[in-house]
PDB file of N, CA and C in Angstrom:
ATOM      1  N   UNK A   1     -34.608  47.296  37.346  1.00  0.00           N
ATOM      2  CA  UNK A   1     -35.589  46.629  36.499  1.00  0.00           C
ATOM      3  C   UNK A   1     -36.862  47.467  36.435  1.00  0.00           C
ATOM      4  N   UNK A   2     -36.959  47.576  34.997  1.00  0.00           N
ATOM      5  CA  UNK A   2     -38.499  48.452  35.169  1.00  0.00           C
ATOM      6  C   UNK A   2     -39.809  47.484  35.784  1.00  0.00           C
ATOM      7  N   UNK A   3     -40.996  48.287  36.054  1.00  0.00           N
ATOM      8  CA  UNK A   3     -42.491  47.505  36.693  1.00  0.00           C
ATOM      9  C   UNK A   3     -43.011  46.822  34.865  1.00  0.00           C
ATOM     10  N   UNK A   4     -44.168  46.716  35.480  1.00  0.00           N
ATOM     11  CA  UNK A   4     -45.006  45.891  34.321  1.00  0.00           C
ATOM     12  C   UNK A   4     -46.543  45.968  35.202  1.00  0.00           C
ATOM     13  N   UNK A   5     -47.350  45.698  34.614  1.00  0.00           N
ATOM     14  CA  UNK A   5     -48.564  45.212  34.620  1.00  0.00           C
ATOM     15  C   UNK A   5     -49.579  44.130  34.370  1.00  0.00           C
ATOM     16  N   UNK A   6     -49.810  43.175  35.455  1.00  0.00           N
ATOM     17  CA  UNK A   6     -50.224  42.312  35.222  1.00  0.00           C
ATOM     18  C   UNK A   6     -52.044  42.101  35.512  1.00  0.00           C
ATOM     19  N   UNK A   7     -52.660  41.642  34.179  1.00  0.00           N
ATOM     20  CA  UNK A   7     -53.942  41.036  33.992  1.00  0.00           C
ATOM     21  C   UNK A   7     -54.289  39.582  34.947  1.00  0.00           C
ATOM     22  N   UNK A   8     -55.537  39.929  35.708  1.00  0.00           N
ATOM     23  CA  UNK A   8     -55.752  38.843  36.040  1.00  0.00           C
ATOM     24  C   UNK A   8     -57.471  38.412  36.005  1.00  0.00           C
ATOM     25  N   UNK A   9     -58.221  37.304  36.284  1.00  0.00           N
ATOM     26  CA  UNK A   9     -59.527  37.183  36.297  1.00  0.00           C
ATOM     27  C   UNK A   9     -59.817  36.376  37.325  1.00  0.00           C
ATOM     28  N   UNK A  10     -61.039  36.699  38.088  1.00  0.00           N
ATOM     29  CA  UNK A  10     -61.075  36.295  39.318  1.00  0.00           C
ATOM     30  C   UNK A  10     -61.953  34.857  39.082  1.00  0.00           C
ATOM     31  N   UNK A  11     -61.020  34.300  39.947  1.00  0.00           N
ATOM     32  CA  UNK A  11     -61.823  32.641  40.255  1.00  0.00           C
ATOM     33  C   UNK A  11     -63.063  32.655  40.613  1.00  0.00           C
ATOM     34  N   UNK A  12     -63.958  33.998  41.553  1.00  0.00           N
ATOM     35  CA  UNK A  12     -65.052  34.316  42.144  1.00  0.00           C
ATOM     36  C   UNK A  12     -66.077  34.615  41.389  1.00  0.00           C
ATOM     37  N   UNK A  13     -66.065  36.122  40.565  1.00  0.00           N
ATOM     38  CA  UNK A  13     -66.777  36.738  39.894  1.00  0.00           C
ATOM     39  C   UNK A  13     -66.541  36.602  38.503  1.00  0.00           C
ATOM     40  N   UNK A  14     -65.602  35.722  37.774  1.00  0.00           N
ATOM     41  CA  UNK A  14     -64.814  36.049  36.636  1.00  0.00           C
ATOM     42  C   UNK A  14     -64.784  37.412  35.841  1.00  0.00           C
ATOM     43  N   UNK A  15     -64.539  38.304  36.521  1.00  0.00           N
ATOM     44  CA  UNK A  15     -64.396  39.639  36.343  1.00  0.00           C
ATOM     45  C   UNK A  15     -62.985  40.006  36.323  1.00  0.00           C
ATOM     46  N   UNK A  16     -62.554  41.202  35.665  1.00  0.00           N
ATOM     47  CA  UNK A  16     -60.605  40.734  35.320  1.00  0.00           C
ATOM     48  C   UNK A  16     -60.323  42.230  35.778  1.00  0.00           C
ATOM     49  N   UNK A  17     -58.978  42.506  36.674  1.00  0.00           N
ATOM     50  CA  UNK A  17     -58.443  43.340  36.890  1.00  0.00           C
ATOM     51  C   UNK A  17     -56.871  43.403  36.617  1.00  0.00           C
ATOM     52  N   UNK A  18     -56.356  44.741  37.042  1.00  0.00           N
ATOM     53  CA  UNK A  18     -55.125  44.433  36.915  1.00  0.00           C
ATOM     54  C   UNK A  18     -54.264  45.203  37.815  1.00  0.00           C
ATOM     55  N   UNK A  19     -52.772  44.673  37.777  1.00  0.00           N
ATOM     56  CA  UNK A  19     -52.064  45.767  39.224  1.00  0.00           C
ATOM     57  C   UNK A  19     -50.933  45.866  38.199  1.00  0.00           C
ATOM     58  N   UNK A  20     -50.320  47.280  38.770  1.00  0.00           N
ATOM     59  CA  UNK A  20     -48.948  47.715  38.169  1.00  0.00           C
ATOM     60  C   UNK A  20     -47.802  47.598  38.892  1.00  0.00           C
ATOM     61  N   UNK A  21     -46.992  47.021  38.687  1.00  0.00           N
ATOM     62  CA  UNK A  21     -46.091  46.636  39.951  1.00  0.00           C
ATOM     63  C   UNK A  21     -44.761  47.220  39.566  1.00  0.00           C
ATOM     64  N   UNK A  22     -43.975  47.445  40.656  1.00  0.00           N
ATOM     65  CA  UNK A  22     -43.288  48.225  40.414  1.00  0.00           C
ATOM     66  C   UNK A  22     -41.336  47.247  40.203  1.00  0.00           C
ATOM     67  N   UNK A  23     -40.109  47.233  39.827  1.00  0.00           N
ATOM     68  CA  UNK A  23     -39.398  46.470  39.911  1.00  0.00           C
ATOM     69  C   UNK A  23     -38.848  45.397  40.521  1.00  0.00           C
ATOM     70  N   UNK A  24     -39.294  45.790  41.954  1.00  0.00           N
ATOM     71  CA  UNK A  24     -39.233  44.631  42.930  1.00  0.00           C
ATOM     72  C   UNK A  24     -40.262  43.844  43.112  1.00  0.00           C
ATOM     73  N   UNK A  25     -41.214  44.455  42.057  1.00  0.00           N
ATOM     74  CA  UNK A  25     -42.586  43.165  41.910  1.00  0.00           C
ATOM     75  C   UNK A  25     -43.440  43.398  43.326  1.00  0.00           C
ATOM     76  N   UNK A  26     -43.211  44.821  43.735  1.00  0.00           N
ATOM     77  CA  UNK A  26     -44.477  45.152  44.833  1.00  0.00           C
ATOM     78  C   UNK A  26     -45.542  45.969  43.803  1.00  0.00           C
ATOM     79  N   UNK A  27     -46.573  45.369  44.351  1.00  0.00           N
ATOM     80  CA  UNK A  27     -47.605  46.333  43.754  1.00  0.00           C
ATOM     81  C   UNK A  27     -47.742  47.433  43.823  1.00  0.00           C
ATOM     82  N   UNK A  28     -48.082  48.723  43.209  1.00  0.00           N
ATOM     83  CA  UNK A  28     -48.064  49.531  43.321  1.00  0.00           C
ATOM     84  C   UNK A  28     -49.006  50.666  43.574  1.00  0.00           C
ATOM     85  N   UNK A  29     -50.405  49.719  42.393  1.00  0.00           N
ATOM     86  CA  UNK A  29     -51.518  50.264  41.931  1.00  0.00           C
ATOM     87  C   UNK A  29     -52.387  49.446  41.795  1.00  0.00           C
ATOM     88  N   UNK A  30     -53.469  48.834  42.176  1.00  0.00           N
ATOM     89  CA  UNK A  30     -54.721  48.168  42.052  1.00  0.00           C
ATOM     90  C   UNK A  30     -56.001  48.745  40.798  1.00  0.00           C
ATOM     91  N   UNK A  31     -56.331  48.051  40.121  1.00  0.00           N
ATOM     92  CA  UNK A  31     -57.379  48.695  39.580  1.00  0.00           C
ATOM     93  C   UNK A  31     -58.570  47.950  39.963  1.00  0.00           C
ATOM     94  N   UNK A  32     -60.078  48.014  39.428  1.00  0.00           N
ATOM     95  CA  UNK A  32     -61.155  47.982  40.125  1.00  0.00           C
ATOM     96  C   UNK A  32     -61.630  47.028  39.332  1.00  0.00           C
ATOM     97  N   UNK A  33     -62.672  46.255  39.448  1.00  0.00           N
ATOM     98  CA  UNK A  33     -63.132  44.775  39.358  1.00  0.00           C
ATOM     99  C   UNK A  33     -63.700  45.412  37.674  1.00  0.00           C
ATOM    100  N   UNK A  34     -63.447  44.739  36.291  1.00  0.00           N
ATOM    101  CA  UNK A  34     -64.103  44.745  35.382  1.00  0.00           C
ATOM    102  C   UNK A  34     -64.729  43.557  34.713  1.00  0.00           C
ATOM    103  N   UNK A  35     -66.205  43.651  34.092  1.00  0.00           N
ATOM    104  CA  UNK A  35     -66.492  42.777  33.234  1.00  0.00           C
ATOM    105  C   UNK A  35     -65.519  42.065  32.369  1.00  0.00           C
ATOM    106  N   UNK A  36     -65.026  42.923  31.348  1.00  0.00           N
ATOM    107  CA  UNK A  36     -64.685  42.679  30.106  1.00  0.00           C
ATOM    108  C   UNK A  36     -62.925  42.712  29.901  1.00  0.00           C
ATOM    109  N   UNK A  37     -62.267  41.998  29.810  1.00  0.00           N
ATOM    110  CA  UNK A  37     -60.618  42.021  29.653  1.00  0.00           C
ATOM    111  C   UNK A  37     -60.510  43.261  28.970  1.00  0.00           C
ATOM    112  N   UNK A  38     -61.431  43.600  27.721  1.00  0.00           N
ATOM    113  CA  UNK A  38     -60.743  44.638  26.710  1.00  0.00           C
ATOM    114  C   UNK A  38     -60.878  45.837  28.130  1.00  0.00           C
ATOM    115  N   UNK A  39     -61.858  46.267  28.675  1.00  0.00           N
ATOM    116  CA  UNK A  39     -61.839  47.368  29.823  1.00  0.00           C
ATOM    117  C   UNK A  39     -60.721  47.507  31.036  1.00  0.00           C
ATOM    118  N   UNK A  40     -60.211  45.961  31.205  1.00  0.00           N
ATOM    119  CA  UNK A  40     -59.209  46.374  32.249  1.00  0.00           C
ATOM    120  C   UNK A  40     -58.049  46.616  31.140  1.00  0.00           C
ATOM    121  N   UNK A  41     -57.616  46.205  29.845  1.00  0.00           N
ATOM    122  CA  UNK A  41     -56.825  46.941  28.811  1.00  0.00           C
ATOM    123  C   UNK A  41     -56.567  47.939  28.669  1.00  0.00           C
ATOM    124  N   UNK A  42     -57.728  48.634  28.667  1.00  0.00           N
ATOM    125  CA  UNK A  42     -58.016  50.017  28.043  1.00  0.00           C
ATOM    126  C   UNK A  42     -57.922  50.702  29.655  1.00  0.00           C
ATOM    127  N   UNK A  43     -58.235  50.420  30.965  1.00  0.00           N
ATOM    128  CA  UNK A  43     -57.808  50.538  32.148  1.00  0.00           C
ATOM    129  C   UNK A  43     -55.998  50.705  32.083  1.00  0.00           C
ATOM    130  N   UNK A  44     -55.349  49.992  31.791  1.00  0.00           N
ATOM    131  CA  UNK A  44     -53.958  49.889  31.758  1.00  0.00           C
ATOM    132  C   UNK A  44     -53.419  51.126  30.972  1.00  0.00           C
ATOM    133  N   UNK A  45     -54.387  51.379  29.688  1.00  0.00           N
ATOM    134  CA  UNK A  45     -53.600  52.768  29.196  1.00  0.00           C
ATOM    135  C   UNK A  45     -54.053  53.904  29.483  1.00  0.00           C
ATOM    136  N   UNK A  46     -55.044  54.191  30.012  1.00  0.00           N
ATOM    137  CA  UNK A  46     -55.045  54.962  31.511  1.00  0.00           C
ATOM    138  C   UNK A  46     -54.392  55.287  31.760  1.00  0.00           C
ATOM    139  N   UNK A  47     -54.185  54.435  32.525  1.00  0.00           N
ATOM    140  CA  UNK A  47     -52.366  54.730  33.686  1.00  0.00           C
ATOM    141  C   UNK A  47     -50.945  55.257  32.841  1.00  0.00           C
ATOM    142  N   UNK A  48     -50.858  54.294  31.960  1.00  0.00           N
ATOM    143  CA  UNK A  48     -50.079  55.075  30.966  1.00  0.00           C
ATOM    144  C   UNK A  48     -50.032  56.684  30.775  1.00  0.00           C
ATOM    145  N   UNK A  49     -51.607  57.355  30.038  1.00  0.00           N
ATOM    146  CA  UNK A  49     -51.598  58.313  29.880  1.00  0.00           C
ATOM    147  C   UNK A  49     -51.780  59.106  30.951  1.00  0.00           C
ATOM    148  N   UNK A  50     -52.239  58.814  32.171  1.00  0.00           N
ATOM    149  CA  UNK A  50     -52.854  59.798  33.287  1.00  0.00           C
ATOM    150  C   UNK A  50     -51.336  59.539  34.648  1.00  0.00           C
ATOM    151  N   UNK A  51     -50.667  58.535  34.267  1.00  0.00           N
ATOM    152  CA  UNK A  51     -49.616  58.700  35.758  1.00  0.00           C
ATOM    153  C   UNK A  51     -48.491  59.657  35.145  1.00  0.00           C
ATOM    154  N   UNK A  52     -48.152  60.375  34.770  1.00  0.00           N
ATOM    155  CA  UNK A  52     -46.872  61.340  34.600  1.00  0.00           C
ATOM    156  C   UNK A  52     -47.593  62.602  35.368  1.00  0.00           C
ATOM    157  N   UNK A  53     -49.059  63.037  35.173  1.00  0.00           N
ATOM    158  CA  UNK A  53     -49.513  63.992  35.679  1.00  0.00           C
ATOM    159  C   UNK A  53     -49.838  63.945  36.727  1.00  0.00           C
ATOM    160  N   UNK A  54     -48.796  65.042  37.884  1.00  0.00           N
ATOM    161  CA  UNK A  54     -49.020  65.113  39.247  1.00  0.00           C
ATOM    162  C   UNK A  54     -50.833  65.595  39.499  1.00  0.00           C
ATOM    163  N   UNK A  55     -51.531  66.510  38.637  1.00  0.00           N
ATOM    164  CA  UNK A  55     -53.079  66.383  39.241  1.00  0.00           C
ATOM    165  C   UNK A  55     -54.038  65.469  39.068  1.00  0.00           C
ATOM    166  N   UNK A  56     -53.428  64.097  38.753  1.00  0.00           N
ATOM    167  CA  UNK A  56     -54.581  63.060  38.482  1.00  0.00           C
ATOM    168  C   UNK A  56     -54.405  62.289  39.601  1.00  0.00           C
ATOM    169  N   UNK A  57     -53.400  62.663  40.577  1.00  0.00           N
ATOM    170  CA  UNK A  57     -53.284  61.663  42.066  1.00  0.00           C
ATOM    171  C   UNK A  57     -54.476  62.773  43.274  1.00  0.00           C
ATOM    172  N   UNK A  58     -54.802  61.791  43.627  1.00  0.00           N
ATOM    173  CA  UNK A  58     -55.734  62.657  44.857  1.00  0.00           C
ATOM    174  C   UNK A  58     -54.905  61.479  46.136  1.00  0.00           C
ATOM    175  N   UNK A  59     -54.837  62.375  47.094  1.00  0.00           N
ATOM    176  CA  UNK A  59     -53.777  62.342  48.079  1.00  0.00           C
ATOM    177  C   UNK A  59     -54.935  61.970  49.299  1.00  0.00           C
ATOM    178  N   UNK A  60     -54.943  60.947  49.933  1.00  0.00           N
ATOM    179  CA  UNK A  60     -56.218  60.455  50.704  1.00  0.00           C
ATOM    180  C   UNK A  60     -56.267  60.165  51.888  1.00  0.00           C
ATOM    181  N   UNK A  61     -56.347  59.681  52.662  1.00  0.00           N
ATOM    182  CA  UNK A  61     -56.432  59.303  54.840  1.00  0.00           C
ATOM    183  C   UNK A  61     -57.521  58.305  54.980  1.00  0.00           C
ATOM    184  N   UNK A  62     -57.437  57.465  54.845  1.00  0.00           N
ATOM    185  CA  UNK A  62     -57.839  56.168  54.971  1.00  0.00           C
ATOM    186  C   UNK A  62     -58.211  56.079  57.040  1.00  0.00           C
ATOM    187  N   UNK A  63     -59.547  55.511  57.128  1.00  0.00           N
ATOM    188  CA  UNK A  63     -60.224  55.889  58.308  1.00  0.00           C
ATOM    189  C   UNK A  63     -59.097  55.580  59.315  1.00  0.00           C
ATOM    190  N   UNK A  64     -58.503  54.451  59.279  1.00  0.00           N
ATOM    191  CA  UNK A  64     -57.479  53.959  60.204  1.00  0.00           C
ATOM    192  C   UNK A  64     -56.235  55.199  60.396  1.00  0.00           C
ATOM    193  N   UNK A  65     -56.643  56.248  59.661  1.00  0.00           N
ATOM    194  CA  UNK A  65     -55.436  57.205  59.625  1.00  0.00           C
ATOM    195  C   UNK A  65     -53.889  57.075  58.752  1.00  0.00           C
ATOM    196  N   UNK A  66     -54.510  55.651  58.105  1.00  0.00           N
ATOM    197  CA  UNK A  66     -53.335  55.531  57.268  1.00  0.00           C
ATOM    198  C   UNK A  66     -53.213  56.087  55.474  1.00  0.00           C
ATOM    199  N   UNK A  67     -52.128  56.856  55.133  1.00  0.00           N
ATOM    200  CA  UNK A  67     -52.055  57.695  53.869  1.00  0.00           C
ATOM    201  C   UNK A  67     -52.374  56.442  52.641  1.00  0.00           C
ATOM    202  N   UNK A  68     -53.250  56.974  51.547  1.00  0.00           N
ATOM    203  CA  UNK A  68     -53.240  56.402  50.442  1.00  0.00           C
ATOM    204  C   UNK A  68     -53.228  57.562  49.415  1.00  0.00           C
ATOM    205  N   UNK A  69     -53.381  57.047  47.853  1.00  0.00           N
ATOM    206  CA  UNK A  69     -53.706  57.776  46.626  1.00  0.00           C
ATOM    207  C   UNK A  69     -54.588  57.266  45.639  1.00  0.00           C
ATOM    208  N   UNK A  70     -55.539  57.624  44.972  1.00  0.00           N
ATOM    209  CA  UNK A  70     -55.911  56.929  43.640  1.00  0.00           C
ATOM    210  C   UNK A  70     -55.593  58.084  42.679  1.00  0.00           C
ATOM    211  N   UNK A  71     -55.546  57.029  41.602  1.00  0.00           N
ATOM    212  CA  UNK A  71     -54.963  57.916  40.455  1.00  0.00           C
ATOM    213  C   UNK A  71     -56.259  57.645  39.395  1.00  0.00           C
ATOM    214  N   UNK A  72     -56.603  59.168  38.960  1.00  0.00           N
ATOM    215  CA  UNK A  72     -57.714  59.724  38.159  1.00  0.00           C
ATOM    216  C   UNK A  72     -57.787  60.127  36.937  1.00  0.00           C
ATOM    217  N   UNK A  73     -58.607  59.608  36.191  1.00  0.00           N
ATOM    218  CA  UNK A  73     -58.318  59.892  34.602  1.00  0.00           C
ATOM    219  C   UNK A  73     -58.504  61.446  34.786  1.00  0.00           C
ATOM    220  N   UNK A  74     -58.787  62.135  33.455  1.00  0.00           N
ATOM    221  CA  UNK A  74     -59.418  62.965  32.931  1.00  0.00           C
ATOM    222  C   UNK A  74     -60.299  63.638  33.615  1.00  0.00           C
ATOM    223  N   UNK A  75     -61.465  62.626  33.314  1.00  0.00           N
ATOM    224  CA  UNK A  75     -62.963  63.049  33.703  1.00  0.00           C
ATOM    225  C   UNK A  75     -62.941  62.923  35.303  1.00  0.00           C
ATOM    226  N   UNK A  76     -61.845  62.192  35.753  1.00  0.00           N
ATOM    227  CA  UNK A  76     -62.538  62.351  37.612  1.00  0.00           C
ATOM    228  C   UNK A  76     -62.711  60.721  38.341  1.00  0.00           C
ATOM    229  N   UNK A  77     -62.836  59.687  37.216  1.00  0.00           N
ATOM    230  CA  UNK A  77     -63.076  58.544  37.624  1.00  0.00           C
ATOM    231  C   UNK A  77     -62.096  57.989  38.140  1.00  0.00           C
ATOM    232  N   UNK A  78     -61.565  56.719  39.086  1.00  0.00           N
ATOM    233  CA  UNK A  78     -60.761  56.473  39.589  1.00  0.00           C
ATOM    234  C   UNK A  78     -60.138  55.320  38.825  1.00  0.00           C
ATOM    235  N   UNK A  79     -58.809  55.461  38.408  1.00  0.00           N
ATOM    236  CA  UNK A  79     -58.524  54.422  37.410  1.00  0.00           C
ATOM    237  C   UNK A  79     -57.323  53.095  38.180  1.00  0.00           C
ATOM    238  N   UNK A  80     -56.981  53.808  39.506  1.00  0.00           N
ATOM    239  CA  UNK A  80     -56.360  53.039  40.804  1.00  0.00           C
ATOM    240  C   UNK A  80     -56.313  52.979  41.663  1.00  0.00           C
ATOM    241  N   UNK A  81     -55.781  52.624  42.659  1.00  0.00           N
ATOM    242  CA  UNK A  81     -55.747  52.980  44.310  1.00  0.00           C
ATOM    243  C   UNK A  81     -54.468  52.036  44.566  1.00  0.00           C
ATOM    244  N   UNK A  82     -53.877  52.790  45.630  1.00  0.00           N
ATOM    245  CA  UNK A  82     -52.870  51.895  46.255  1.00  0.00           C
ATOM    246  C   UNK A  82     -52.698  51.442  47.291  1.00  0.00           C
ATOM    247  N   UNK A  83     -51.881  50.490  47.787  1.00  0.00           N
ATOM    248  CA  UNK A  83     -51.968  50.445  48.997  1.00  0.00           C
ATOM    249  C   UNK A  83     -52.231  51.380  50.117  1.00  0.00           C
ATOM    250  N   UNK A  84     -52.415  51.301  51.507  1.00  0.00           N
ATOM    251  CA  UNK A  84     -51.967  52.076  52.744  1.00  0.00           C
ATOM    252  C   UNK A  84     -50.393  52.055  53.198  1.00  0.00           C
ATOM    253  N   UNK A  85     -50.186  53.359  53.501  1.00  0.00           N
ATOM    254  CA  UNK A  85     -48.722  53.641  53.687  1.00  0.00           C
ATOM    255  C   UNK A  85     -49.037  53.521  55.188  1.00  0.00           C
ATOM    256  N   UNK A  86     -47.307  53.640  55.742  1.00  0.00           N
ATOM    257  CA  UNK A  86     -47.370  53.737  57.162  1.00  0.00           C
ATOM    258  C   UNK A  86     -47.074  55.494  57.268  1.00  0.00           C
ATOM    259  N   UNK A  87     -46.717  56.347  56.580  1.00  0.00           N
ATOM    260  CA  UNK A  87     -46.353  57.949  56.147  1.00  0.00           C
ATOM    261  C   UNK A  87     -47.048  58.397  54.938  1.00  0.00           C
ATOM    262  N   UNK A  88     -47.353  60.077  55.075  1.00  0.00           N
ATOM    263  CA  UNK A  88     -47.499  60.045  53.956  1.00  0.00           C
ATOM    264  C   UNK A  88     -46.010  60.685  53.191  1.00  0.00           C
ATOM    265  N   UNK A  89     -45.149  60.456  53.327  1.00  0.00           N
ATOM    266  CA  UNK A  89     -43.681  60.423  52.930  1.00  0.00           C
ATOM    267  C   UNK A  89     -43.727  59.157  52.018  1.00  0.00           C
ATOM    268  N   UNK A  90     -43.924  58.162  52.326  1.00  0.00           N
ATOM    269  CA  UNK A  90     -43.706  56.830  52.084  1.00  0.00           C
ATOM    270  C   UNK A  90     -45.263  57.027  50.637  1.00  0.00           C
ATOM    271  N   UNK A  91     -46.084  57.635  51.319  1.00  0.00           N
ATOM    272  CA  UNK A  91     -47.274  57.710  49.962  1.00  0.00           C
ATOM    273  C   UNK A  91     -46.684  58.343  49.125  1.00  0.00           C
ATOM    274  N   UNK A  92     -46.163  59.485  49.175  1.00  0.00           N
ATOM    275  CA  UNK A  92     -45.627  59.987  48.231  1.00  0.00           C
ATOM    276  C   UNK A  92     -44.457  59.651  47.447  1.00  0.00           C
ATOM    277  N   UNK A  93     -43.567  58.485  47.740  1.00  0.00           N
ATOM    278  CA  UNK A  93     -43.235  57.205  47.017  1.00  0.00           C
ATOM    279  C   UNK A  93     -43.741  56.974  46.039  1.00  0.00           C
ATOM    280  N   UNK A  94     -44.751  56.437  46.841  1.00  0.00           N
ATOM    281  CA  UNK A  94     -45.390  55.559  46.027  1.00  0.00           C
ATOM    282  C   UNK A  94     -46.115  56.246  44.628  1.00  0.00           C
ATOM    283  N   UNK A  95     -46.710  57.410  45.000  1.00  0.00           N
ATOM    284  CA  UNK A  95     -46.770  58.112  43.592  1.00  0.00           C
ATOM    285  C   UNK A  95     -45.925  58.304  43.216  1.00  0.00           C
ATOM    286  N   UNK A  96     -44.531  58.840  43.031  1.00  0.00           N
ATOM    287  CA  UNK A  96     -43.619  59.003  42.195  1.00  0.00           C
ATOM    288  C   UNK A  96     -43.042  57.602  41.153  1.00  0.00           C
ATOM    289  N   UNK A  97     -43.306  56.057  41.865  1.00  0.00           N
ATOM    290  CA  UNK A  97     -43.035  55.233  41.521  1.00  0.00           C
ATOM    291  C   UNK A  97     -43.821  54.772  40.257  1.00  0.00           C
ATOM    292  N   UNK A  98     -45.411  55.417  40.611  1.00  0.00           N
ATOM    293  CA  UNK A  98     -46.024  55.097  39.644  1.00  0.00           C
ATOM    294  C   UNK A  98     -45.814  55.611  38.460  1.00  0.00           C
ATOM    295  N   UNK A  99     -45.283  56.914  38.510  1.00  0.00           N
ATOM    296  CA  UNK A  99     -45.104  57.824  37.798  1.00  0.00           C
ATOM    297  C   UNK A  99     -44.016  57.144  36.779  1.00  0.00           C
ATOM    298  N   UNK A 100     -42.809  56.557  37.397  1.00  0.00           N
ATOM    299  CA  UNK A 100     -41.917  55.433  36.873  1.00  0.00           C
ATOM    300  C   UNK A 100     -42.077  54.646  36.080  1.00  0.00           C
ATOM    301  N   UNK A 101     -42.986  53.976  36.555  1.00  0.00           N
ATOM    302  CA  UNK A 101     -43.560  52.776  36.176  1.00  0.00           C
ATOM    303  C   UNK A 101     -44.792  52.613  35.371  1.00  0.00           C
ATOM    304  N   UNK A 102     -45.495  53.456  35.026  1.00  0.00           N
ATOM    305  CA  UNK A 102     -46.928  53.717  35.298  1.00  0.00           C
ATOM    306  C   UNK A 102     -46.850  53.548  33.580  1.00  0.00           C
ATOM    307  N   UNK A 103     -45.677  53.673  32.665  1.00  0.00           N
ATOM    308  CA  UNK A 103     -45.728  54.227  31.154  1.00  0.00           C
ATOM    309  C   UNK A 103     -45.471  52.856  30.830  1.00  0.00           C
ATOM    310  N   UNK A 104     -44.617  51.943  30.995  1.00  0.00           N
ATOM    311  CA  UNK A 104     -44.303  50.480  30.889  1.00  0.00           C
ATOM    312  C   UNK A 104     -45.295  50.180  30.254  1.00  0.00           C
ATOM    313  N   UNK A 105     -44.600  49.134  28.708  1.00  0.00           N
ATOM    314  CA  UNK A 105     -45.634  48.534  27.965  1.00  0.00           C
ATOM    315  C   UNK A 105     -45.643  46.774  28.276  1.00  0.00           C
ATOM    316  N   UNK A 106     -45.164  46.374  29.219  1.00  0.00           N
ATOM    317  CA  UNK A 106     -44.969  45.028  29.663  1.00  0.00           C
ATOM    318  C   UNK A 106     -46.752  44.973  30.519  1.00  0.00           C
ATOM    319  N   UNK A 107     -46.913  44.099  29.594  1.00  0.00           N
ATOM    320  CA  UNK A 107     -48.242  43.661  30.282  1.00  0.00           C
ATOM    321  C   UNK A 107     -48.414  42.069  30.772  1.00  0.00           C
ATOM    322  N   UNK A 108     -48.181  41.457  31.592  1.00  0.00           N
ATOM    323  CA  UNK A 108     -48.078  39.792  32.127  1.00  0.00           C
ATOM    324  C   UNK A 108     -50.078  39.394  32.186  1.00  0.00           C
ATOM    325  N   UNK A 109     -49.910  39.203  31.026  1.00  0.00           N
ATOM    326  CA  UNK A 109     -52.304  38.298  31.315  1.00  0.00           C
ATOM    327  C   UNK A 109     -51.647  37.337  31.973  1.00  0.00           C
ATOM    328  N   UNK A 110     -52.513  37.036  33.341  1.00  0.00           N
ATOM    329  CA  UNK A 110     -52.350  35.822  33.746  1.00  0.00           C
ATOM    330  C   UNK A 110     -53.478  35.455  33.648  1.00  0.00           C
ATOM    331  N   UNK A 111     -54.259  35.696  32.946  1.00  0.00           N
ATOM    332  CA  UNK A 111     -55.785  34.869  33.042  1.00  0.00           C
ATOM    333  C   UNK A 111     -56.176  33.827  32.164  1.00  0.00           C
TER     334      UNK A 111
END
């Protein structure tokens, strides 16, 4: 089963983000708190255009020593982050998954 991407808006800040999840419906990719729905949209094709390219992942060590990635537009800005791995074997999964998944036009608004 391919991933998808789902819209959401927070009960807190009503600010809307979104995660890309991958077939088994684990997340994959987090994006970052936005004002405006159309921005976490336009956030989503991002990922689209920037996850096939292996130099838009920056490969990271999270203080606890545990491996992560965010994935970077163009210009440098961070358009995701993913979980903490227990390897960075297992991180590097996880980028390839995105890479998978990352083009998917299934978008789930739950907001």
């Amino acid at each position: 089963m391919a991933g998808w991407f789902e819209i959401k808006k927070s009960d807190k800040n009503g600010q809307y983000s979104f995660v890309l999840k991958a077939g088994n419906a684990e997340v994959i990719l987090t994006s970052e708190q936005y004002v405006a729905k159309a921005s976490a949209e336009n956030g989503i094709e991002s990922v689209r255009t920037n996850s096939p390219n292996d130099a838009r992942y920056e490969k990271l060590t999270a203080s606890n020593g545990k491996p992560y990635f965010n994935l970077k537009a163009s210009n440098g800005q961070v358009i995701g982050t993913s979980q903490l791995y227990a390897s960075a074997d297992s991180r590097d999964k996880g980028i390839e998954s995105v890479k998978t998944n990352g083009s998917t036009e299934t978008v789930k608004d739950n907001t």
